[in-house]
N, C-alpha and C. Protein backbone atom coordinates (compact mmCIF):
# COMPACT_ATOMS: atom_id res chain seq x y z
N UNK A 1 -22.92 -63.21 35.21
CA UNK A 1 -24.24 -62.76 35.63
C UNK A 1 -24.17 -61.29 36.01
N UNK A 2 -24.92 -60.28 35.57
CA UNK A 2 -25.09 -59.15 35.97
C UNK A 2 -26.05 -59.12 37.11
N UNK A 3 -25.87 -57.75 37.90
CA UNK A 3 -26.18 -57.49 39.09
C UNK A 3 -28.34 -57.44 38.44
N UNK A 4 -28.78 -57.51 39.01
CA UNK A 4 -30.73 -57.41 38.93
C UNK A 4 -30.68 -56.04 39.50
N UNK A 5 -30.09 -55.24 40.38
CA UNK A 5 -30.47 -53.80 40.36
C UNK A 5 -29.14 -53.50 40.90
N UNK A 6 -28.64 -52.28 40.72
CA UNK A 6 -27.76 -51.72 40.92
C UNK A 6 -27.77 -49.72 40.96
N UNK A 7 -27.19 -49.29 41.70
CA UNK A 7 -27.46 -47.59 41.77
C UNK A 7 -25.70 -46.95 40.48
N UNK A 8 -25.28 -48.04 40.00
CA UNK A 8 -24.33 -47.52 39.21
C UNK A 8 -24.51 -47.92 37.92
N UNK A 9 -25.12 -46.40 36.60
CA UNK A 9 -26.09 -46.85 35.57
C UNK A 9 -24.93 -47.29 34.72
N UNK A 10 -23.66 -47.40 34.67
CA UNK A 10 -22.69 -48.43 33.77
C UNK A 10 -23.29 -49.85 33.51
N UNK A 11 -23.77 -50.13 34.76
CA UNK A 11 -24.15 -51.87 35.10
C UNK A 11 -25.58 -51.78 34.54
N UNK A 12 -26.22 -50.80 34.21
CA UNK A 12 -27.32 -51.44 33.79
C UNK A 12 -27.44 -51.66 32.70
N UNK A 13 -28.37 -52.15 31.87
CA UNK A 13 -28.69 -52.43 30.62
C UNK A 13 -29.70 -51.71 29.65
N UNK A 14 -29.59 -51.64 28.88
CA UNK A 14 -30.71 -50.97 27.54
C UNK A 14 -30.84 -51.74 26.75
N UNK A 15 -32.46 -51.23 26.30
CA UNK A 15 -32.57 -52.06 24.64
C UNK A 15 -32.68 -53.28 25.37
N UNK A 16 -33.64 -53.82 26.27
CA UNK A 16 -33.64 -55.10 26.28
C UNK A 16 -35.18 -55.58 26.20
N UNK A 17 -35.54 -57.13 25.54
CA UNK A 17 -36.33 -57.19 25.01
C UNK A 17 -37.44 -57.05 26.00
N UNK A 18 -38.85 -57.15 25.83
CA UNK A 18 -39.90 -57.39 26.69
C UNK A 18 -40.78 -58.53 26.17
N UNK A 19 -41.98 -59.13 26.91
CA UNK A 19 -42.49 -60.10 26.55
C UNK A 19 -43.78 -59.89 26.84
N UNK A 20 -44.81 -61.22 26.36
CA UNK A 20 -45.89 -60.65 27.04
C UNK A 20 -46.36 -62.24 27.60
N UNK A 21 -45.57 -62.58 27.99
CA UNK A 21 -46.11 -64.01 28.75
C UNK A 21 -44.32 -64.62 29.09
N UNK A 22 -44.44 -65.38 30.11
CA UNK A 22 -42.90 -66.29 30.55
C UNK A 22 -43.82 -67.55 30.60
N UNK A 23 -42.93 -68.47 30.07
CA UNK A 23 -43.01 -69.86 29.96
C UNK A 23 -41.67 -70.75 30.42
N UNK A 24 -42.62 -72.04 30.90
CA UNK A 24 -41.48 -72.69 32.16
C UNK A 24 -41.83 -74.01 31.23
N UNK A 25 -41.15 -74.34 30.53
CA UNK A 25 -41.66 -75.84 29.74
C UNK A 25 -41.24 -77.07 30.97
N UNK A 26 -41.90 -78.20 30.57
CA UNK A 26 -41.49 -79.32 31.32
C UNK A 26 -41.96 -78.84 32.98
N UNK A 27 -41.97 -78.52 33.04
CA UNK A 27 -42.17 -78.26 34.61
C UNK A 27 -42.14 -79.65 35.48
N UNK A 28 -43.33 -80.22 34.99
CA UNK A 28 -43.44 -81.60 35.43
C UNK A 28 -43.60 -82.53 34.46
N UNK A 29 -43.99 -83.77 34.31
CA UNK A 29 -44.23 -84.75 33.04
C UNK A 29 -45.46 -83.94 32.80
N UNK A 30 -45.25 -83.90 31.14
CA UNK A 30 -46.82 -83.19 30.58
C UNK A 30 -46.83 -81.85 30.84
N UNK A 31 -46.64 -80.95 32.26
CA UNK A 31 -47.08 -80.03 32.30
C UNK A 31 -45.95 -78.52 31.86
N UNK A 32 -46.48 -77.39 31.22
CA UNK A 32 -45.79 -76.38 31.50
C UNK A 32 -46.55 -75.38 32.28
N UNK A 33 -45.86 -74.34 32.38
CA UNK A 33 -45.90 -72.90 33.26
C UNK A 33 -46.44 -71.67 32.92
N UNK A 34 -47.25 -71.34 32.58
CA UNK A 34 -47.11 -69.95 31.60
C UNK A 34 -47.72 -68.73 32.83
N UNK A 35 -46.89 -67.88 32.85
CA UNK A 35 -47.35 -66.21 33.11
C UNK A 35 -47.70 -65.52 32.60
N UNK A 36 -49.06 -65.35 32.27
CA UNK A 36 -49.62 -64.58 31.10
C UNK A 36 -49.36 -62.88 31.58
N UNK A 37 -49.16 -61.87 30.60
CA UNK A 37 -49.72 -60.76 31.23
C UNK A 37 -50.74 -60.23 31.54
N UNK A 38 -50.63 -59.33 32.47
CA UNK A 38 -52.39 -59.04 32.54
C UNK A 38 -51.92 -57.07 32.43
N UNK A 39 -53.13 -57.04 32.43
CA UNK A 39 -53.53 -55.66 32.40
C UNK A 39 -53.31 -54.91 32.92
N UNK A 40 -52.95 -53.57 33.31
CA UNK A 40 -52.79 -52.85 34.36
C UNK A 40 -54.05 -52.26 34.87
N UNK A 41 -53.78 -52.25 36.26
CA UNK A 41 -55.14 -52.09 37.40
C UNK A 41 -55.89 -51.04 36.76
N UNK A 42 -56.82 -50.90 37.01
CA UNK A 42 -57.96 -49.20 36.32
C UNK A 42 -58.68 -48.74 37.35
């Protein structure tokens, strides 16, 4: 597992993908999760 933030840029990462929604399948019987994106504020 890599560090989630770090002040030493060796440890960080590039080139990594982006999305435009996270999904949690199964969550419960039947149900999933989704985080849609939204917009940025105006």
């Amino acid at each position: 597992m890599w560090p989630l933030n770090s002040n030493d840029p060796a440890k960080w990462r590039t080139n990594v993908g982006t999305y435009a929604h996270l999904k949690y399948g199964k969550v419960h019987l039947g149900v999933d999760l989704i985080y849609p994106q939204q917009s940025p504020a105006t």
